[in-house]
Protein backbone atom coordinates (compact mmCIF):
# COMPACT_ATOMS: atom_id res chain seq x y z
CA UNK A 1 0.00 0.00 0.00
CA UNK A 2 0.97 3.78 -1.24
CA UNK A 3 0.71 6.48 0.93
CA UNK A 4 -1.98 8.85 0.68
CA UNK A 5 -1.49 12.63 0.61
CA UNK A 6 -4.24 14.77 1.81
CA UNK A 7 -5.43 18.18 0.24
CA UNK A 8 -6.17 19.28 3.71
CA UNK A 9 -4.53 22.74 4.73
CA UNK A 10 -3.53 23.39 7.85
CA UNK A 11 -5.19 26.88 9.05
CA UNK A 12 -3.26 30.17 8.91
CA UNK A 13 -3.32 32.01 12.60
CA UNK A 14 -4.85 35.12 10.88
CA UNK A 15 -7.90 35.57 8.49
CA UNK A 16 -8.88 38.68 6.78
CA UNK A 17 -12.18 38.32 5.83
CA UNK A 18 -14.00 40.34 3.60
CA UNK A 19 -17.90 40.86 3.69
CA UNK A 20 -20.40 42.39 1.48
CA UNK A 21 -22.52 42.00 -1.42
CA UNK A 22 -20.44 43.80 -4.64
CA UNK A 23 -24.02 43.89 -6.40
CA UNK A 24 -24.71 46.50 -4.21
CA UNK A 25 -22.41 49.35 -4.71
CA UNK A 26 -21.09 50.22 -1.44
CA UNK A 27 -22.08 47.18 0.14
CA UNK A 28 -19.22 45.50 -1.48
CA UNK A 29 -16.38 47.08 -0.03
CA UNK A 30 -14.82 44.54 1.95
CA UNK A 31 -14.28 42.09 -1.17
CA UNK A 32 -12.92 44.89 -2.61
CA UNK A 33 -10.29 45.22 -0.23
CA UNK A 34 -9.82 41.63 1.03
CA UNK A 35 -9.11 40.99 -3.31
CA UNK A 36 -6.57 44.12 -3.05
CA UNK A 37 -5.13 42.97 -0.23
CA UNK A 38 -5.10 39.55 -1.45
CA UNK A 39 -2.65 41.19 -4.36
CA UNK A 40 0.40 40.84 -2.18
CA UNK A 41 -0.59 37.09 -0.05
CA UNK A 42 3.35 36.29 -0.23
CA UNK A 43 4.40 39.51 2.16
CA UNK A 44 2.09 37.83 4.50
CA UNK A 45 2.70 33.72 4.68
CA UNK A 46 0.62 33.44 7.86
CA UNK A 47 -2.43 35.27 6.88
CA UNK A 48 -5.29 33.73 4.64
CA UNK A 49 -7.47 35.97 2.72
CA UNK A 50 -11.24 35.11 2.55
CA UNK A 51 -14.07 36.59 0.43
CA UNK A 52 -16.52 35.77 2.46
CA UNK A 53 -19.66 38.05 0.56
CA UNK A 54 -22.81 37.88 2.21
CA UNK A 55 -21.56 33.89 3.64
CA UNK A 56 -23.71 34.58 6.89
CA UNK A 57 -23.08 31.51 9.09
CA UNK A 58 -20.38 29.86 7.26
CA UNK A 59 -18.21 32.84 8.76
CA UNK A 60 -17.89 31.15 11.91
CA UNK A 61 -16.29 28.16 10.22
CA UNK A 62 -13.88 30.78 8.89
CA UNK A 63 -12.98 32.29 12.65
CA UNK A 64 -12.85 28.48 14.14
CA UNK A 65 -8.74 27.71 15.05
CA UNK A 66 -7.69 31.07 14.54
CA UNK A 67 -5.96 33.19 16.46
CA UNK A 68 -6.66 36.78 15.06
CA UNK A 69 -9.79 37.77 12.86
CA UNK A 70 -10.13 40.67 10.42
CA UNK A 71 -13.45 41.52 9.28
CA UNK A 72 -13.99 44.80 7.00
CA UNK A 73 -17.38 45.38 5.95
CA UNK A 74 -19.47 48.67 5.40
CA UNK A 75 -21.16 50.13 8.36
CA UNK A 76 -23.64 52.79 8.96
CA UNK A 77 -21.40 54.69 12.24
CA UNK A 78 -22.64 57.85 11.63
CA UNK A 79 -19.56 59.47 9.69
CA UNK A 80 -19.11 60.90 6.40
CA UNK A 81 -19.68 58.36 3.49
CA UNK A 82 -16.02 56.76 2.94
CA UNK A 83 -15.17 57.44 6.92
CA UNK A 84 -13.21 54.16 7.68
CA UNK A 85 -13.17 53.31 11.67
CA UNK A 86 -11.16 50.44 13.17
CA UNK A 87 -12.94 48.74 16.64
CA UNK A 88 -13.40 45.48 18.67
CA UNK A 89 -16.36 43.58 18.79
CA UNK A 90 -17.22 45.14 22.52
CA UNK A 91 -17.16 48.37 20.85
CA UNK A 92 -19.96 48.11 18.39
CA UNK A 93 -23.72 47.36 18.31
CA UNK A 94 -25.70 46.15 16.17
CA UNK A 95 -28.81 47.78 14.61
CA UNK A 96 -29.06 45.48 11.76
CA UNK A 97 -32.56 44.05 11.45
CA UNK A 98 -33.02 40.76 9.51
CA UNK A 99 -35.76 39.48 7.31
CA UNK A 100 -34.89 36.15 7.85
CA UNK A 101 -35.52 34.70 4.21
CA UNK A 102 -32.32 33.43 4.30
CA UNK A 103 -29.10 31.65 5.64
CA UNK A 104 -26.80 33.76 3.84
CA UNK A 105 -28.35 36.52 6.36
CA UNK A 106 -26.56 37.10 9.12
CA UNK A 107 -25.98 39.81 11.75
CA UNK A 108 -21.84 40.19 12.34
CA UNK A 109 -22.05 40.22 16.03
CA UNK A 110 -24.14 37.84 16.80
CA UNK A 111 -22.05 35.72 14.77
CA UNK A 112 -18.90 36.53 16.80
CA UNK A 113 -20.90 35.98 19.86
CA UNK A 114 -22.00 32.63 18.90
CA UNK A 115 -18.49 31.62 17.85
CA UNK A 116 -17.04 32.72 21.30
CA UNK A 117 -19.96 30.88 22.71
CA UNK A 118 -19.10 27.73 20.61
CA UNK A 119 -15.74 28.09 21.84
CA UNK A 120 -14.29 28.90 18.28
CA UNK A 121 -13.76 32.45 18.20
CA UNK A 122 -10.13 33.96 17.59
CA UNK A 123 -8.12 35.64 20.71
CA UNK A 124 -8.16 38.47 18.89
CA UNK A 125 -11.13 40.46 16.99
CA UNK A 126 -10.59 43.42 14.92
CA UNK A 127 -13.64 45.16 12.52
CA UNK A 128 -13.06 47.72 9.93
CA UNK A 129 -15.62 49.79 9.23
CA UNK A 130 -16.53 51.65 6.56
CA UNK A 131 -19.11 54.39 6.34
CA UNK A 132 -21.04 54.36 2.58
CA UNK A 133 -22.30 56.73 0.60
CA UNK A 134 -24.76 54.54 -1.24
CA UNK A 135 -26.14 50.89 -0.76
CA UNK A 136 -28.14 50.24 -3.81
CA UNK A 137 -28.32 47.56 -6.68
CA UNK A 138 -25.55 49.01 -8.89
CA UNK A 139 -21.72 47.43 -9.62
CA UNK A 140 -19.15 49.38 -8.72
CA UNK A 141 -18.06 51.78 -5.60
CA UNK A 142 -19.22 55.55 -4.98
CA UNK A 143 -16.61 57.64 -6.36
CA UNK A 144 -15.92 58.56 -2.56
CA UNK A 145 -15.31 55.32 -1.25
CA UNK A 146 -13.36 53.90 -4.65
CA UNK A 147 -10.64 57.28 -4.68
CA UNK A 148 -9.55 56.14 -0.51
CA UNK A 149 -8.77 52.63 -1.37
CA UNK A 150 -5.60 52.91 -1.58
CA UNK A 151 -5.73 54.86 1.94
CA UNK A 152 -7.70 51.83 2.85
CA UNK A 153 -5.38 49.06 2.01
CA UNK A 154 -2.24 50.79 3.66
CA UNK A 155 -4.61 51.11 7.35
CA UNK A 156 -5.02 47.11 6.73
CA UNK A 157 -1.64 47.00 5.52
CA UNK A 158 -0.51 48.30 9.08
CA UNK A 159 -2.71 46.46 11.34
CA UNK A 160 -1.02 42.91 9.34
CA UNK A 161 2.12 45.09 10.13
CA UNK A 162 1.20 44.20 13.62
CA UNK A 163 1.51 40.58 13.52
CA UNK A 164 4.93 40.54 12.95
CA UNK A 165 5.47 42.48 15.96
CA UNK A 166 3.51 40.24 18.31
């Protein structure tokens, strides 16, 4: 008898994951920035980068055996559209309010909660936030959002700076 290889991966300590629905202007800034990011994977061996769209629940498979979590999504903080804000779970609520029509629906801290109830959240939690101008069925970002990404991706760039320092 051979030996058998496996395609399983072991997990990276760090995911970046990126959430939103590009179909929706705004709404899809975090795959926009988790694909940018994803650019330059080699400067960062230890770090996996996820699109994780609207994948509701199947986040918390994505958290599970990690030790640090970055999530960048869009979020309504009451700043100018394109306002990006960096906080910890403990520091946000949530005033999303769900339909329930499907599984792909999911509130972002109530998912963290559930993982840290499960036992599978990371040590370490960190949300970007981005204020948009304009969640609506259209491709593409608001000209405010799309001209900071590059201010974007160097404030990401920074806080997977950190790693290396830990």
């Amino acid at each position: 008898m051979g030996l058998q290889t496996s395609t399983f991966k072991l997990r990276t300590s760090t995911v970046v994951l990126g959430l939103g629905n590009p179909l929706m202007a705004d709404e899809g800034i975090g795959v926009c920035l988790v694909e940018r990011l994803a650019e330059s994977a080699a400067a960062y061996p230890d770090v996996e980068f996820v699109d994780a769209g609207t994948g509701g629940l199947s986040v918390l498979y994505q958290l599970e055996g990690r030790r640090k979590a970055i999530l960048i999504d869009c979020a309504y903080m009451g700043d100018e559209p394109g306002a990006i804000r960096r906080f910890v779970p403990e520091e946000a609520r949530s005033a999303k309010v769900l339909a329930h029509q499907s599984l792909h629906e999911a509130d972002l801290l109530r998912i963290i909660d559930m993982a840290r109830k499960l036992g599978q959240a990371p040590e370490e939690i960190v949300i970007f936030g981005i204020e948009p101008q304009r969640i609506e069925p259209a491709l593409g970002l608001s000209p405010i959002l799309a001209d900071r990404i590059e201010e974007y991706v160097t404030l990401l760039r920074q806080e997977l700076g950190r790693e290396s320092m830990i």
